[in-house]
Protein backbone atom coordinates (compact mmCIF):
# COMPACT_ATOMS: atom_id res chain seq x y z
CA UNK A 1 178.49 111.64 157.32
CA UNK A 2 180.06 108.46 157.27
CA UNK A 3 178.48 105.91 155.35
CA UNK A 4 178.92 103.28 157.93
CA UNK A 5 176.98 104.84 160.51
CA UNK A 6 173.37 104.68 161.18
CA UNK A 7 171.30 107.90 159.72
CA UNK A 8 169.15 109.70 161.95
CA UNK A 9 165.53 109.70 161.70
CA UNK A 10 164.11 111.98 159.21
CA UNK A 11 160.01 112.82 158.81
CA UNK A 12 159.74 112.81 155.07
CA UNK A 13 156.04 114.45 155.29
CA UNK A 14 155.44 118.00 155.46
CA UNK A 15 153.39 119.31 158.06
CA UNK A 16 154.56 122.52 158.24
CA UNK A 17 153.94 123.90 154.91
CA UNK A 18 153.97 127.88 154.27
CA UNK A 19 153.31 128.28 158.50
CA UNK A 20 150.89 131.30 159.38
CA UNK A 21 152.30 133.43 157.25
CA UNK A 22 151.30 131.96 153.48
CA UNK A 23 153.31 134.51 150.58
CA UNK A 24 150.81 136.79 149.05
CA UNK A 25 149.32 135.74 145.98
CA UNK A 26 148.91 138.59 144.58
CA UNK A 27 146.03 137.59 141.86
CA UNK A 28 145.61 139.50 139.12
CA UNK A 29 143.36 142.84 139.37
CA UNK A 30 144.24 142.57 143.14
CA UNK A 31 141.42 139.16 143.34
CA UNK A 32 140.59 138.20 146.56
CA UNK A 33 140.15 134.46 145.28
CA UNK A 34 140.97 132.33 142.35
CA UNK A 35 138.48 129.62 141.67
CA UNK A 36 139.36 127.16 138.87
CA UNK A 37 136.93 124.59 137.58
CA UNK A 38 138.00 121.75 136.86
CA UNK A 39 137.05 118.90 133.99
CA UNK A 40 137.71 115.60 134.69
CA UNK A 41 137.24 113.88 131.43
CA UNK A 42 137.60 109.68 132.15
CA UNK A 43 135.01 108.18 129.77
CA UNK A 44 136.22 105.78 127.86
CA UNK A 45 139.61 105.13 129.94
CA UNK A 46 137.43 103.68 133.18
CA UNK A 47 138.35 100.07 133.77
CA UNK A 48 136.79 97.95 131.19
CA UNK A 49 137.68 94.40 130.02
CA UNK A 50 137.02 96.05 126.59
CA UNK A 51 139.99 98.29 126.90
CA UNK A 52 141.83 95.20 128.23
CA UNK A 53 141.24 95.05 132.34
CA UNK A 54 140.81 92.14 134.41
CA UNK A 55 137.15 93.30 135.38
CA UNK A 56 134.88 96.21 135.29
CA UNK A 57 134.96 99.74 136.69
CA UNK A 58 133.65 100.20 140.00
CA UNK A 59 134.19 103.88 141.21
CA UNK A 60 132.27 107.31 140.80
CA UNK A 61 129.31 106.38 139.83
CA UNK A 62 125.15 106.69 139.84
CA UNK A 63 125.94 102.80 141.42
CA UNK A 64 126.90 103.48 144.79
CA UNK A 65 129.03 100.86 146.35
CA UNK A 66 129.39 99.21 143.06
CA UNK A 67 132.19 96.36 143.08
CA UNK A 68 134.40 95.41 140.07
CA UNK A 69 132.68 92.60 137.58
CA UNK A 70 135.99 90.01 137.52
CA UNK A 71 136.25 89.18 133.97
CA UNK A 72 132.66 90.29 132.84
CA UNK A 73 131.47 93.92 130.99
CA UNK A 74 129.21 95.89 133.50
CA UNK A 75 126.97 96.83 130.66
CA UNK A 76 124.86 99.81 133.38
CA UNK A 77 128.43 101.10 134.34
CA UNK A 78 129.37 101.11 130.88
CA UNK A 79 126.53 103.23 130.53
CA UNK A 80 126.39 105.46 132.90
CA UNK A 81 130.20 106.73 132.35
CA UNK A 82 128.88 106.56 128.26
CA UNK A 83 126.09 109.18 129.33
CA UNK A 84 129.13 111.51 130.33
CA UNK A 85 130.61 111.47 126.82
CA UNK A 86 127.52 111.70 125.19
CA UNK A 87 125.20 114.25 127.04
CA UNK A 88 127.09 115.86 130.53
CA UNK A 89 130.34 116.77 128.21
CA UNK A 90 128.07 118.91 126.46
CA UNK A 91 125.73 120.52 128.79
CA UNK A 92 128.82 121.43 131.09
CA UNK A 93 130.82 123.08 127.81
CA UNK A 94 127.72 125.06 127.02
CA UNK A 95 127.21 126.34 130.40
CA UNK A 96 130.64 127.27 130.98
CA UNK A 97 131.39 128.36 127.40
CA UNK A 98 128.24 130.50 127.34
CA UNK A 99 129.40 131.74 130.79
CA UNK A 100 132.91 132.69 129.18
CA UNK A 101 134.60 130.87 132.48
CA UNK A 102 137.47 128.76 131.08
CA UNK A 103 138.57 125.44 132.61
CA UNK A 104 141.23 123.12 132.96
CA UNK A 105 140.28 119.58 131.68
CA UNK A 106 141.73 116.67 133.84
CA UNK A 107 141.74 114.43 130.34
CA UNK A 108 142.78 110.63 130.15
CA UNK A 109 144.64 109.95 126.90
CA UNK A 110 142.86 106.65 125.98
CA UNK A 111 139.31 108.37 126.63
CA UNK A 112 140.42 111.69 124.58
CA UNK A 113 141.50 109.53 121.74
CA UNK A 114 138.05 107.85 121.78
CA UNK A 115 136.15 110.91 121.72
CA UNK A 116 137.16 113.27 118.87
CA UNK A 117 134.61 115.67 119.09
CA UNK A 118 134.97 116.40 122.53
CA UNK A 119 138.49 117.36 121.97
CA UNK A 120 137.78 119.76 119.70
CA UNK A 121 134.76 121.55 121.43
CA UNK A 122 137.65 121.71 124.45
CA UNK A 123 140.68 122.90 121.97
CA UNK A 124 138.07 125.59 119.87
CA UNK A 125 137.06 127.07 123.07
CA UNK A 126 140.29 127.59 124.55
CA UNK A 127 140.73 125.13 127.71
CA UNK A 128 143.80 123.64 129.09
CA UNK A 129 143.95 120.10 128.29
CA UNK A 130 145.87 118.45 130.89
CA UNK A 131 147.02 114.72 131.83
CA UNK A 132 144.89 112.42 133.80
CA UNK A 133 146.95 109.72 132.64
CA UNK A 134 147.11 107.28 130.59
CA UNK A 135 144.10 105.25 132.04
CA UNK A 136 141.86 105.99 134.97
CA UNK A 137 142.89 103.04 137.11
CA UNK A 138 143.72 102.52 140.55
CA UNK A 139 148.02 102.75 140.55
CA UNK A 140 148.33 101.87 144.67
CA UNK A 141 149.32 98.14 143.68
CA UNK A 142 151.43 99.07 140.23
CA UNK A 143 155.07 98.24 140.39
CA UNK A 144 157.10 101.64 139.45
CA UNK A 145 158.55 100.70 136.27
CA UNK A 146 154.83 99.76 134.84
CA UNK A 147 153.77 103.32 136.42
CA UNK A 148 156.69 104.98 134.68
CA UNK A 149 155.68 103.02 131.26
CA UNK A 150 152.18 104.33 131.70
CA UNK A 151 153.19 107.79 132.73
CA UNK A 152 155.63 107.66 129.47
CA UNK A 153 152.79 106.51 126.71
CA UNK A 154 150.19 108.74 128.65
CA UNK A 155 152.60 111.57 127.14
CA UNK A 156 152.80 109.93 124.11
CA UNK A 157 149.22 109.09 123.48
CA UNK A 158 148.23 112.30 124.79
CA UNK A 159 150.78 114.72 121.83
CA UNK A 160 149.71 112.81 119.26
CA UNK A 161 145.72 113.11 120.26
CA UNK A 162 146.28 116.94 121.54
CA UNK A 163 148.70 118.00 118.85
CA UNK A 164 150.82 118.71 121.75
CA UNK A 165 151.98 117.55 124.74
CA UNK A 166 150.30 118.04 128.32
CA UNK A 167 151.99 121.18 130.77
CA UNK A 168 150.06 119.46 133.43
CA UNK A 169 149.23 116.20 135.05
CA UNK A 170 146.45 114.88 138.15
CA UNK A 171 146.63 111.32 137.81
CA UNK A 172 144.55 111.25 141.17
CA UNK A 173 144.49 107.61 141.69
CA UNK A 174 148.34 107.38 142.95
CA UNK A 175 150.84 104.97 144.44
CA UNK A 176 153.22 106.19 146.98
CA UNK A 177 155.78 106.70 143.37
CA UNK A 178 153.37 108.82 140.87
CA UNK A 179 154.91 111.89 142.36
CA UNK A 180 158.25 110.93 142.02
CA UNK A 181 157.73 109.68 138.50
CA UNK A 182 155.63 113.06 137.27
CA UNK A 183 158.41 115.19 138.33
CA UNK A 184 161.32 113.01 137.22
CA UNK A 185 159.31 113.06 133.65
CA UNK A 186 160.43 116.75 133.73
CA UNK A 187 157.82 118.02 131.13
CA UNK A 188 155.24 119.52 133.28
CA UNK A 189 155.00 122.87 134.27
CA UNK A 190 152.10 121.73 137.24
CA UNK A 191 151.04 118.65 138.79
CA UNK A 192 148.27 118.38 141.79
CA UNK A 193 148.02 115.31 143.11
CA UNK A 194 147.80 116.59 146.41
CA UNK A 195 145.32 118.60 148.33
CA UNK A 196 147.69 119.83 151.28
CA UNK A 197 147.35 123.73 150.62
CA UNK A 198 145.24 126.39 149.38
CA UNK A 199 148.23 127.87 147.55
CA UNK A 200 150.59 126.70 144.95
CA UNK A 201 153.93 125.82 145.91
CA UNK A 202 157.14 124.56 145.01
CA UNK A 203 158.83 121.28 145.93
CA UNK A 204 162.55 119.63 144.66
CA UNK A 205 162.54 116.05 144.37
CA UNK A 206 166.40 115.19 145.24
CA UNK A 207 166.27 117.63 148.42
CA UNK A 208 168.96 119.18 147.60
CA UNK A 209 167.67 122.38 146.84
CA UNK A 210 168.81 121.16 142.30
CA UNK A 211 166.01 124.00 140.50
CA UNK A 212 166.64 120.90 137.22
CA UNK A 213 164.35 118.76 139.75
CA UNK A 214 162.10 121.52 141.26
CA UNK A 215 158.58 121.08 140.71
CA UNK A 216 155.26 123.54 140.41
CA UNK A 217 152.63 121.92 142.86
CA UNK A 218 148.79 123.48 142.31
CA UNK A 219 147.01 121.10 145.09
CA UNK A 220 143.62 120.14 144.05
CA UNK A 221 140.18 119.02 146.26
CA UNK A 222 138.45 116.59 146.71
CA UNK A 223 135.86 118.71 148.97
CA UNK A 224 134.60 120.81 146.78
CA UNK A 225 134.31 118.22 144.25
CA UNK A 226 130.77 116.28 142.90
CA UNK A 227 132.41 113.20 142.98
CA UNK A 228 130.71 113.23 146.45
CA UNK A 229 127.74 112.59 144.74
CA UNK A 230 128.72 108.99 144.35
CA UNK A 231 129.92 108.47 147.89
CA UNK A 232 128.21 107.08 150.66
CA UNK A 233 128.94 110.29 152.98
CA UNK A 234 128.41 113.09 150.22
CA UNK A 235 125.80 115.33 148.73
CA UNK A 236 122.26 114.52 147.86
CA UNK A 237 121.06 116.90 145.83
CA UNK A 238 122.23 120.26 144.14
CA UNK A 239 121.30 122.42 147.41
CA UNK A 240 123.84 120.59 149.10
CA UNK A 241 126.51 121.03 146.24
CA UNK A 242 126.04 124.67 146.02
CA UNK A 243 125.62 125.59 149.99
CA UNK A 244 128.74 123.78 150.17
CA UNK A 245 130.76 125.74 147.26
CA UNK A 246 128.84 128.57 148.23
CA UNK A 247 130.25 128.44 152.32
CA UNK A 248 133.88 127.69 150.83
CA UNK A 249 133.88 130.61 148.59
CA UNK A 250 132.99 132.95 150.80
CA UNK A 251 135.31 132.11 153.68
CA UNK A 252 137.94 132.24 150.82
CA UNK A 253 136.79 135.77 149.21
CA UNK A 254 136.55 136.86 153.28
CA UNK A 255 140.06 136.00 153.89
CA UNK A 256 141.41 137.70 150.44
CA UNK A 257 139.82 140.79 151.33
CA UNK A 258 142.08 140.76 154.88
CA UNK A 259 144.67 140.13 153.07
CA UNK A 260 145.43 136.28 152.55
CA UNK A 261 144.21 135.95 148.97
CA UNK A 262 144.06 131.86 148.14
CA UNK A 263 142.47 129.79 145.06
CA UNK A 264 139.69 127.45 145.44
CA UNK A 265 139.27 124.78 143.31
CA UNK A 266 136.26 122.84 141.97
CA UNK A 267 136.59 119.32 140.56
CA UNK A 268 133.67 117.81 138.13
CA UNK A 269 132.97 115.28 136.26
CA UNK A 270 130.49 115.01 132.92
CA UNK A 271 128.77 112.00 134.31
CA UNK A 272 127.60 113.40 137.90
CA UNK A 273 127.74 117.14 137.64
CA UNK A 274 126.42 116.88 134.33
CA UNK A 275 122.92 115.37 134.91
CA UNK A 276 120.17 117.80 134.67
CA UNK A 277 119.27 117.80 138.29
CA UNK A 278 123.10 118.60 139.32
CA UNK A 279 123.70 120.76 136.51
CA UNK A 280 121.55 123.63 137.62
CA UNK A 281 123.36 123.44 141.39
CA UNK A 282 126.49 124.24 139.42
CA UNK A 283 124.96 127.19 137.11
CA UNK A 284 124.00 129.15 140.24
CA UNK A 285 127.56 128.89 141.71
CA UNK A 286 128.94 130.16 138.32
CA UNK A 287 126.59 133.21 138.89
CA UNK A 288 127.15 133.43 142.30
CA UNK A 289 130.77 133.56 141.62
CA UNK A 290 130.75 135.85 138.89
CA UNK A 291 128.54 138.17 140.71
CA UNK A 292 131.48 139.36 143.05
CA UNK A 293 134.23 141.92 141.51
CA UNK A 294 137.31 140.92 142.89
CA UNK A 295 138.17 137.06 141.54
CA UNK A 296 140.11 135.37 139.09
CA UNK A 297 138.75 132.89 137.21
CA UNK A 298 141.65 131.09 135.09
CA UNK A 299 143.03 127.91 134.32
CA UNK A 300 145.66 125.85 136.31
CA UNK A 301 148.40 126.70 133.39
CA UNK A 302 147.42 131.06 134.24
CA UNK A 303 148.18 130.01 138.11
CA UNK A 304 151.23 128.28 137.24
CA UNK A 305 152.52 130.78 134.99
CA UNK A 306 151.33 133.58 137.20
CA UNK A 307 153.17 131.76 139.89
CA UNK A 308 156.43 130.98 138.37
CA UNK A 309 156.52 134.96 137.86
CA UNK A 310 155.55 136.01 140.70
CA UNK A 311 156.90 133.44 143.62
CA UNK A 312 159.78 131.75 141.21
CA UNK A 313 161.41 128.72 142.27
CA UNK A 314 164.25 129.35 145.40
CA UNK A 315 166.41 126.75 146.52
CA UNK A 316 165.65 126.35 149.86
CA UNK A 317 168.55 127.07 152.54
CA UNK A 318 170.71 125.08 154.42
CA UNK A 319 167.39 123.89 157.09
CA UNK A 320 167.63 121.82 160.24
CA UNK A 321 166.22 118.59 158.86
CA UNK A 322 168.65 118.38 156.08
CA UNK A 323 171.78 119.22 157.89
CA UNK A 324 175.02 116.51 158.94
CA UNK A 325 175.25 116.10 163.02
CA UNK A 326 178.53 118.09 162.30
CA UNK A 327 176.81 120.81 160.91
CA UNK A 328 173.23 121.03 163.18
CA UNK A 329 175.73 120.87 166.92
CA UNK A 330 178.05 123.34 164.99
CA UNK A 331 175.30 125.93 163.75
CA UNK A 332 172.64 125.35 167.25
CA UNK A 333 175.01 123.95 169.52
CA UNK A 334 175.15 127.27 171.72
CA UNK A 335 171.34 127.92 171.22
CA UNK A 336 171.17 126.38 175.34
CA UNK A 337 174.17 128.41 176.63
CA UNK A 338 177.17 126.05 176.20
CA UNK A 339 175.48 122.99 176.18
CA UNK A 340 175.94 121.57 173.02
CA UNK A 341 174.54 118.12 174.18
CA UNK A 342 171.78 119.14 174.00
CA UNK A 343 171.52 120.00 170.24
CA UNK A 344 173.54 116.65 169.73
CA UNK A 345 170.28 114.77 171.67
CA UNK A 346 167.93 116.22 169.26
CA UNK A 347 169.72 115.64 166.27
CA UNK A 348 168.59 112.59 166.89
CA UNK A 349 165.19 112.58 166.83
CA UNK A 350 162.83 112.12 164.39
CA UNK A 351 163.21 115.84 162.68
CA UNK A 352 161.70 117.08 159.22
CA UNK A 353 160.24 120.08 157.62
CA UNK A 354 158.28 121.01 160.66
CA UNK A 355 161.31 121.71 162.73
CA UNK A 356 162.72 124.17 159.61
CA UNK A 357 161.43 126.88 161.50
CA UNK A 358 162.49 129.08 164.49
CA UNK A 359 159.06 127.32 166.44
CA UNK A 360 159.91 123.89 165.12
CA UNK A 361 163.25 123.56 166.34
CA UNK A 362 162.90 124.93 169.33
CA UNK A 363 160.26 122.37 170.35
CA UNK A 364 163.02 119.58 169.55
CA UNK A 365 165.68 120.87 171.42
CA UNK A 366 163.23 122.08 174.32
CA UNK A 367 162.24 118.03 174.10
CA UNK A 368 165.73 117.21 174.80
CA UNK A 369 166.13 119.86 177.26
CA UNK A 370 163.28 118.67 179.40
CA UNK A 371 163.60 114.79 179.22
CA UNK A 372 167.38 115.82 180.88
CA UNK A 373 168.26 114.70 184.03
CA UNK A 374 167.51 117.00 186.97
CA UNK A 375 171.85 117.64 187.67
CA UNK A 376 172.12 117.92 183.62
CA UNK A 377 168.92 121.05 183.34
CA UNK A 378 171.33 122.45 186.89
CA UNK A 379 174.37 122.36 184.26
CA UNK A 380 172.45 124.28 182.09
CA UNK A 381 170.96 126.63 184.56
CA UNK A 382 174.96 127.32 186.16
CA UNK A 383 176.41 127.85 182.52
CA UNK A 384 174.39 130.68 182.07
CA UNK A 385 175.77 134.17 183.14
CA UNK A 386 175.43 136.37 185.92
CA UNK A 387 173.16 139.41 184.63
CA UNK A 388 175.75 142.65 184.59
CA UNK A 389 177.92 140.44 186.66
CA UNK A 390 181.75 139.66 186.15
CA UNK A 391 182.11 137.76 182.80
CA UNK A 392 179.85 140.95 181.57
CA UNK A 393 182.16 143.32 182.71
CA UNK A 394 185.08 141.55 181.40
CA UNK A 395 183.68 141.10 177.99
CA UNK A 396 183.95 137.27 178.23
CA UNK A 397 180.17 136.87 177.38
CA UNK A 398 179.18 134.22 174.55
CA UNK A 399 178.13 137.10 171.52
CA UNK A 400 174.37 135.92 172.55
CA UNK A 401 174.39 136.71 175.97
CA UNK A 402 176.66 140.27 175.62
CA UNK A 403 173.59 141.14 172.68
CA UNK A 404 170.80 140.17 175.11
CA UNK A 405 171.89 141.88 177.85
CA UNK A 406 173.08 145.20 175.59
CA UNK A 407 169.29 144.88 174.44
CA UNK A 408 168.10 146.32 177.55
CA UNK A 409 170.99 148.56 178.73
CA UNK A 410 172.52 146.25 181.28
CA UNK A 411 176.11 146.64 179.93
CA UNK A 412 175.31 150.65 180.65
CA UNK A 413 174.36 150.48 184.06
CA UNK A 414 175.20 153.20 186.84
CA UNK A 415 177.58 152.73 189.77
CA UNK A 416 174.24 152.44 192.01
CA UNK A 417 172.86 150.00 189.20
CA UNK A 418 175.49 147.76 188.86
CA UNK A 419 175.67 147.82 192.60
CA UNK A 420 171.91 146.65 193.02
CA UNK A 421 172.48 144.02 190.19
CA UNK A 422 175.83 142.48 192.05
CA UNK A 423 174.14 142.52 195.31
CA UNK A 424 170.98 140.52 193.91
CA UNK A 425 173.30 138.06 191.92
CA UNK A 426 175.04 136.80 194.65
CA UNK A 427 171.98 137.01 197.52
CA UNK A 428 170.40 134.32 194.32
CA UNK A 429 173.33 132.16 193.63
CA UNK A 430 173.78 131.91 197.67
CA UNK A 431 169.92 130.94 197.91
CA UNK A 432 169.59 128.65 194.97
CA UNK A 433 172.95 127.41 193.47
CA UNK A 434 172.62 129.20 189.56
CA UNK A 435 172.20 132.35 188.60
CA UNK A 436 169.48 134.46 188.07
CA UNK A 437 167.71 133.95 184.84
CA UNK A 438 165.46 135.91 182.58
CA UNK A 439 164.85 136.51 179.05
CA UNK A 440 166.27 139.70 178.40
CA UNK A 441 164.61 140.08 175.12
CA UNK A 442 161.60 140.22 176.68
CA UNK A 443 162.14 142.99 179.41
CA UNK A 444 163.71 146.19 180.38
CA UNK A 445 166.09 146.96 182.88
CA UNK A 446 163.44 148.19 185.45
CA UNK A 447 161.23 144.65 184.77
CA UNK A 448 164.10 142.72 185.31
CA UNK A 449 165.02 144.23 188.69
CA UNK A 450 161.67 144.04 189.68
CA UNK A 451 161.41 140.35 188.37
CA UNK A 452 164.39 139.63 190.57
CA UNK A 453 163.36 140.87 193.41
CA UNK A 454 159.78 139.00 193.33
CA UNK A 455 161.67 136.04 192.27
CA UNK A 456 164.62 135.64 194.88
CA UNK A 457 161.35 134.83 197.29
CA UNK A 458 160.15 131.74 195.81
CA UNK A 459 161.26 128.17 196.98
CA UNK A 460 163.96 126.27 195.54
CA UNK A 461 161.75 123.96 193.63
CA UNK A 462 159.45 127.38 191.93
CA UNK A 463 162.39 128.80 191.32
CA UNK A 464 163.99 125.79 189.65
CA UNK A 465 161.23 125.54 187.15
CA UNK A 466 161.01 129.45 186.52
CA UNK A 467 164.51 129.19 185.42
CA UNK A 468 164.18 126.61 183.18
CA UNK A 469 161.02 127.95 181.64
CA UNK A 470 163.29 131.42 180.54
CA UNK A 471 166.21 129.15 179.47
CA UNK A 472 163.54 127.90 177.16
CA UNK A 473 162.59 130.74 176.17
CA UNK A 474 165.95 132.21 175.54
CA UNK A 475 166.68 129.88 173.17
CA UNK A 476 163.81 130.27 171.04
CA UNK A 477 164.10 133.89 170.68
CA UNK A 478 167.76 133.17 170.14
CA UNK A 479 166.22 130.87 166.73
CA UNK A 480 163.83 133.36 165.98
CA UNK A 481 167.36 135.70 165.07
CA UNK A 482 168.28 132.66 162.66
CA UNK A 483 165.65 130.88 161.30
CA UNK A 484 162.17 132.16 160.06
CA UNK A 485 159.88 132.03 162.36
């Protein structure tokens, strides 16, 4: 496309996602549901003008509503995030551990490197240490370069703590670039800051379909997560917690056993999950859990890898969204039978991942379809073909129409047939000024007589809109041939 000239409109968000039809996981042992617990260890790398921030921490915590101290230690906050090094770490890694349910550990590098002993409790039992950055500070007001710096000695900091550097990464308090930047680090095999699926899935940064700058995404929650103890709409006691876990679970474990297997995530934190009266809400999910035969229970590095093997990275195809005007006219152009204007119309709207598909597409050239004049719809009606009528006979049909019709026997009619047909076509051109039309796809050769006969009794105006209802509908089963659906 030439540079000089204005580029269309492009939705950057995805709303569409896998559609209705998700791939199959396909968990190990044939698991209905994955659930992965997650760790988040931040104690130590909260805001603190210790650690050299402008004022105190002032989220996820027994302090509801608590606002940052400008320039001042918060010596209760400091406390309360201190309680989750010193007593939650260790009441969560002996239930788990003594459970033999392994968990991914959402670890900040600056609160790791403060607490030794944690680390190796986490190492000797065997769970994925992964990067919560460098810091557990708010990024939404961080320039990109500082983000990138942070991202960079988060790596850094975290190898030389770990002995080796973090496959993963959930910063989860993001700007609009901490995306961008984890996957143009190119050193994870995962990140999940998002919490847009229930599956893993793959994105490429440069759109352009480059597997060097395709990405693993495992989304996480922030449902199913006791940091909703410390909001102001959340849970208020363990009950609530486990009813909660327990209701998502088994809607998950129900769907898996139709067929849809999909992971559920749990995110915690030592400092609110690991208080005594929380604790025990979290104990009886474990058991709950591990009462049922048919789930996985691994860490976010065994879904990744399991993923990778089983749904590996695939370029994606040439899609709508991503195509030059050239190409979209050229490729959908004849989707509305010779009417290539209107493919050119919604070219121009704004189009993205939700109009990849066979449904998508179709509703943005329907949109341009409709919002058409009155004479330009009549264009489209009259460029559509007679039904076993002249052009069919002479094999001048557009490919599209000679397959429809061939789908339900019309180019194999019998003298009487084609007689019947050819008396109908004209009686409807005479009455309403375009052809008879109908979604052959949809019928057979006895439902379309009998449609046309019903039909050539309705008033112009019924008519009119009947037609251009089945012209709709031609061209999306004409995209379901072409695109997925």
């Amino acid at each position: 496309m030439d540079g000089n000239m204005e580029q269309p409109r492009r939705y950057i968000r995805n709303m569409r996602g896998y559609g209705a039809n998700p791939p199959k996981a396909n968990w190990p042992g044939g698991a209905h549901v994955a659930v992965q617990f997650v760790i988040n260890y931040e104690e130590g790398g909260e805001n603190c003008i210790l650690h050299g921030d402008a004022a105190s921490e002032g989220f996820l915590s027994e302090i509801v509503g608590a606002a940052p101290w400008e320039g001042m230690r918060h010596w209760n906050m400091e406390s309360i995030y201190e309680y989750g090094a010193r007593a939650g770490f260790w009441r969560l890694h002996r239930m788990f551990t003594e459970a033999e349910v392994p968990v991914t550990v959402y670890a900040v590098a600056s609160a790791l490197a403060r607490s030794p002993d944690q680390l190796a409790a986490m190492q000797e039992a065997g769970w994925e240490i992964a990067s919560h950055g460098l810091r557990w500070i708010d990024y939404r007001v961080h320039n990109e370069e500082d983000e990138r710096r942070d991202l960079q000695e988060a790596i850094r900091l975290h190898t030389e703590v770990v002995g080796e550097p973090p496959k993963g990464l959930y910063l989860g308090r993001t700007s609009v670039n901490s995306v961008k930047l984890a996957i143009e680090a190119g050193c994870f095999d995962w990140i999940s800051d998002t919490y847009d699926d229930d599956l893993p899935y793959w994105i490429d940064h440069d759109g352009h379909g480059n597997p060097t700058r395709s990405q693993l995404v495992i989304p996480y929650t922030l449902d199913a997560n006791d940091m909703r103890f410390a909001t102001a709409q959340g849970f208020n006691s363990g009950d609530q917690f486990y009813a909660y876990l327990k209701d998502a679970f088994d809607t998950l474990y129900e769907e898996g056993k139709r067929g849809r297997p999909a992971m559920m995530n749990i995110g915690l934190h030592c400092r609110l999950i690991g208080r005594p009266g929380r604790a025990a809400a979290l104990k009886r999910f474990i058991e709950y859990v591990k009462s049922h035969d048919k789930v996985w229970l691994p860490r976010r590095m065994d879904i990744a890898r399991h993923w990778m093997e089983q749904h590996p990275y695939q370029a994606p195809a040439q899609v709508p969204s991503r195509m030059s005007k050239e190409e979209f006219v050229e490729r959908f152009g004849g989707i509305f039978e010779h009417s290539p204007w209107i493919a050119e119309r919604a070219y121009d709207f704004e189009l993205g991942f939700a109009h990849d598909s066979a449904g998508g597409l179709h509703n943005a050239l329907a949109r341009a379809f409709r919002s058409a004049s009155e004479d330009e719809r009549l264009g489209v009606l009259k460029a559509h073909p007679d039904l076993a009528g002249k052009l069919a006979a002479a094999r001048r049909l557009t490919p599209e129409s000679a397959n429809e019709q061939a789908s339900a026997g019309l180019d194999a009619l019998t003298d009487e047939e084609r007689a019947t047909f050819t008396d109908l076509n004209t009686r409807y051109v005479e009455k309403f000024g375009f052809p008879f039309i109908i979604a052959v796809k949809d019928n057979t050769k006895e439902s379309i007589l009998a449609a046309f006969r019903k039909r050539i009794e309705n008033s112009r105006d019924e008519e009119f809109s009947t037609a251009c209802k089945q012209v709709e509908r031609i061209a999306y089963l004409r995209l379901k041939d072409i695109l997925p659906s």
